[in-house]
C-alpha atoms as a PDB file:
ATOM      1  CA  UNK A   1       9.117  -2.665 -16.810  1.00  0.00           C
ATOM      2  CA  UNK A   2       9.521  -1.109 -13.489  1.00  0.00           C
ATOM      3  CA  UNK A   3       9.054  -3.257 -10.111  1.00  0.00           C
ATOM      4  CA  UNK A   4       6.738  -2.514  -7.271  1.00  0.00           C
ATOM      5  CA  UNK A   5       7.037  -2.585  -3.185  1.00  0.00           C
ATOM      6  CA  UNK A   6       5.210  -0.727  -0.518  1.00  0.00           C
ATOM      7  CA  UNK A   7       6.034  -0.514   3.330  1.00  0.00           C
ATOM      8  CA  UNK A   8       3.216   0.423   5.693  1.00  0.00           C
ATOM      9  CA  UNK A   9       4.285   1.936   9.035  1.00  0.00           C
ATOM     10  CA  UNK A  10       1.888   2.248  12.005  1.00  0.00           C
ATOM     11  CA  UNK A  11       2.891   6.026  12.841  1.00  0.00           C
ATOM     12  CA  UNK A  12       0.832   6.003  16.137  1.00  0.00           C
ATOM     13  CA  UNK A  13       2.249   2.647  17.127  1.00  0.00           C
ATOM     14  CA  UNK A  14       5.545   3.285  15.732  1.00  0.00           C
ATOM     15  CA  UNK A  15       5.350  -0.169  14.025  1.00  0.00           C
ATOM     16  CA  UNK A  16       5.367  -2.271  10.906  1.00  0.00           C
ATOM     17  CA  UNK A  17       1.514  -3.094   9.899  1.00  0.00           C
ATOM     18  CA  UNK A  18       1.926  -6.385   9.235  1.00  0.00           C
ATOM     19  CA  UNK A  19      -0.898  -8.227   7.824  1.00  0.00           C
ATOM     20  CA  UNK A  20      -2.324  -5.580   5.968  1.00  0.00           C
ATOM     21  CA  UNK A  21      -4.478  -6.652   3.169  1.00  0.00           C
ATOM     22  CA  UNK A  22      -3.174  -4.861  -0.472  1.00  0.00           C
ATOM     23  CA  UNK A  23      -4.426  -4.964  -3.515  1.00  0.00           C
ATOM     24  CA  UNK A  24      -3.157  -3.916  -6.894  1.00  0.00           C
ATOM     25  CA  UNK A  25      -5.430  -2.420  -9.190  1.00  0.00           C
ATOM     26  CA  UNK A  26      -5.213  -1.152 -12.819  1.00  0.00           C
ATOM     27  CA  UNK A  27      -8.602   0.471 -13.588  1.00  0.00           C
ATOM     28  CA  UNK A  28     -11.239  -1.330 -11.496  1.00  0.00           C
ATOM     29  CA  UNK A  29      -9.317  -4.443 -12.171  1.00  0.00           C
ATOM     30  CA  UNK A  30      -7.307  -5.947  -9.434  1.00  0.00           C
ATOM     31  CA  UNK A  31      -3.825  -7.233 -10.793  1.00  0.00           C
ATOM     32  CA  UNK A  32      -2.771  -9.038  -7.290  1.00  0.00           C
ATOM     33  CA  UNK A  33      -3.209  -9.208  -3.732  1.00  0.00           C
ATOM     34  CA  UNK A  34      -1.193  -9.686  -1.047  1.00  0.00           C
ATOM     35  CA  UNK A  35      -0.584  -9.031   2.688  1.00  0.00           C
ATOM     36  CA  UNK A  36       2.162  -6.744   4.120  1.00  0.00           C
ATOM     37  CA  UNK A  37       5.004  -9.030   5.907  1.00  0.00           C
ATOM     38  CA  UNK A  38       6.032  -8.936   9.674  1.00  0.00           C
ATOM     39  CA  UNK A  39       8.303  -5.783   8.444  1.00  0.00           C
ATOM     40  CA  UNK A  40       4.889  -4.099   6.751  1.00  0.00           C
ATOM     41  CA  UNK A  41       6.471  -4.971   3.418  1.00  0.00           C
ATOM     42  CA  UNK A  42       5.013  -6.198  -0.048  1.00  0.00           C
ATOM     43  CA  UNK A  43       7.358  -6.196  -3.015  1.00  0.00           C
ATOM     44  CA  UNK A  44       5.664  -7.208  -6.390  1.00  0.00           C
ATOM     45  CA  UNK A  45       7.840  -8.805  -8.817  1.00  0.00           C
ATOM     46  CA  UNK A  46       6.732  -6.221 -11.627  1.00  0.00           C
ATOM     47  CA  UNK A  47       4.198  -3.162 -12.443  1.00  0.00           C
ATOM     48  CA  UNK A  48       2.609  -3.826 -15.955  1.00  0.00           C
ATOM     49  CA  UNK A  49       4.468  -1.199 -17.052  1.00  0.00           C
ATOM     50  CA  UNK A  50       3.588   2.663 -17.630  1.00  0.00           C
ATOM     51  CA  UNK A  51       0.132   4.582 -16.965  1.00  0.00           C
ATOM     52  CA  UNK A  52      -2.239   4.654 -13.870  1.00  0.00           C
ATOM     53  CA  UNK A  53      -2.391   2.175 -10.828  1.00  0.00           C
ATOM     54  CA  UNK A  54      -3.775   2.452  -7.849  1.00  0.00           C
ATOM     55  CA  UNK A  55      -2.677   0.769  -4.686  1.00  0.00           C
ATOM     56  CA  UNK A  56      -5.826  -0.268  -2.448  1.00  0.00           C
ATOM     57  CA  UNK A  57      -5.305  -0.993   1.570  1.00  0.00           C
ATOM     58  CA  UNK A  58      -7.964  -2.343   3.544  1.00  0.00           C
ATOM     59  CA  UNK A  59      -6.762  -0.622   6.865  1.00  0.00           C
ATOM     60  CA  UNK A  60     -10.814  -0.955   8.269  1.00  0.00           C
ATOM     61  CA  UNK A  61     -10.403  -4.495   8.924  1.00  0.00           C
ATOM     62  CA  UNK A  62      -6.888  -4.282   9.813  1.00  0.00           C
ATOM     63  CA  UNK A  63      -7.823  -1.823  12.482  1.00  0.00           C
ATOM     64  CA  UNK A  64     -10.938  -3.803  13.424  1.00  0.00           C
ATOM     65  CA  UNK A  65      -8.564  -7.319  13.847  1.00  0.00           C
ATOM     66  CA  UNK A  66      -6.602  -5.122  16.566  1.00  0.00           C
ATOM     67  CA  UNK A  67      -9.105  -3.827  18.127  1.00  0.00           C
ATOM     68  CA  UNK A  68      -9.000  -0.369  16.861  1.00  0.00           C
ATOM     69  CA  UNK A  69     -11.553   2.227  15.279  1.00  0.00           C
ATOM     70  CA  UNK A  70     -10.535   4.110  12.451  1.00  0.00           C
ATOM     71  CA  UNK A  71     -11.846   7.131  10.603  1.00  0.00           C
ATOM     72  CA  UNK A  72     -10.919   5.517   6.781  1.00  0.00           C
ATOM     73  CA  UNK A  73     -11.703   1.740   6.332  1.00  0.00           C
ATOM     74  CA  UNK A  74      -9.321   2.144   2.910  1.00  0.00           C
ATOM     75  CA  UNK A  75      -6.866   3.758   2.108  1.00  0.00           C
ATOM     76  CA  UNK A  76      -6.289   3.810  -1.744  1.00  0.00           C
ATOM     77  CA  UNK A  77      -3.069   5.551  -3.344  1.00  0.00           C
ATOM     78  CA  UNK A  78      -3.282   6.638  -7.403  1.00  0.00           C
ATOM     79  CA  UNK A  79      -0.076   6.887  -8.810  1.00  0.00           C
ATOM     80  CA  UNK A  80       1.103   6.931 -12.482  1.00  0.00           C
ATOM     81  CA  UNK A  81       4.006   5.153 -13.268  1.00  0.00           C
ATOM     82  CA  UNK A  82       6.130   6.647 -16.497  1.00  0.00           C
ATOM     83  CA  UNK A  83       8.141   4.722 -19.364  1.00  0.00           C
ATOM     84  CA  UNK A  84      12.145   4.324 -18.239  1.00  0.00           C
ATOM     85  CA  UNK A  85      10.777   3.916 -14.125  1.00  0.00           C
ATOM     86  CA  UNK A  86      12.657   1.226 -12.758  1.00  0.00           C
ATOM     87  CA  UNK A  87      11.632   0.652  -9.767  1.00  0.00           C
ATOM     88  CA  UNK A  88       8.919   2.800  -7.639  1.00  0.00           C
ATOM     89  CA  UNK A  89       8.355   2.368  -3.616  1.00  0.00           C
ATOM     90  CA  UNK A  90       4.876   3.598  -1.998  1.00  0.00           C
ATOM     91  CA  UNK A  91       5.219   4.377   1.564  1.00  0.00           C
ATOM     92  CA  UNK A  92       2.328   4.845   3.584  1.00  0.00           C
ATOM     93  CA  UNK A  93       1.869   6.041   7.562  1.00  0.00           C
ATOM     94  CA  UNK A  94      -0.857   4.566   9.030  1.00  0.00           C
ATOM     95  CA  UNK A  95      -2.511   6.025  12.034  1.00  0.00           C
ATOM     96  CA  UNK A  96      -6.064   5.083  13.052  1.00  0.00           C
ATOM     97  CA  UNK A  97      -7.472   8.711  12.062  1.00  0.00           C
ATOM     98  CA  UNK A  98      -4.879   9.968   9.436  1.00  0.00           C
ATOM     99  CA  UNK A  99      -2.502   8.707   6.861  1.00  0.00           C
ATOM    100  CA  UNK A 100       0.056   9.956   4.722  1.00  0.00           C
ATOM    101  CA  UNK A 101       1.852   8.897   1.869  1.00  0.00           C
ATOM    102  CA  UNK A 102       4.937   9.225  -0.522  1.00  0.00           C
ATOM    103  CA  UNK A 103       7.056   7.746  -3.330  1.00  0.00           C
ATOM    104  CA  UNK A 104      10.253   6.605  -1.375  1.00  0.00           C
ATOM    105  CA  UNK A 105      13.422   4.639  -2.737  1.00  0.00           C
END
């Protein structure tokens, strides 16, 4: 069963987005929640194992708390996770009007 971390970067700050709200969903069901750490970090202990997930970030709010507009209030990343993965990162640069994102190590 493979584990599961993200790190969100503020791009236009040049910053960790810390206190991000995430949520981990399989289907329309959410598996967990958590908020990114003072380095933008969440590690979950374990994906459920292979097939679809999706990675939800409420970045509208996150914005909002600082003060910020932003073109997408969520950002939400579909991956599919494959038997024999043993661990898989999602990365995600944030900037208020565009976002990008990629599996990293």
């Amino acid at each position: 069963m493979p584990s599961l971390s993200t790190h969100v970067l503020d791009a236009a700050r040049g910053a960790p987005a810390s206190g991000l709200a995430v949520d981990l969903l399989e289907g329309d069901v959410v598996l967990e929640s958590a908020v990114t750490d003072p380095d933008g970090r969440v590690a979950w202990g374990s994906a459920p194992g292979a097939g679809v997930l999706r990675v939800r970030f409420a970045t509208g709010p996150w914005f909002a708390a600082a003060g910020r507009e932003t073109f997408f209030p969520v950002v939400e990343v579909t991956a599919e996770l494959t038997e024999g993965s043993e661990h898989v990162h999602l990365a995600l640069l944030l900037s208020p009007f565009a976002y990008t994102t990629y599996r990293g190590s």
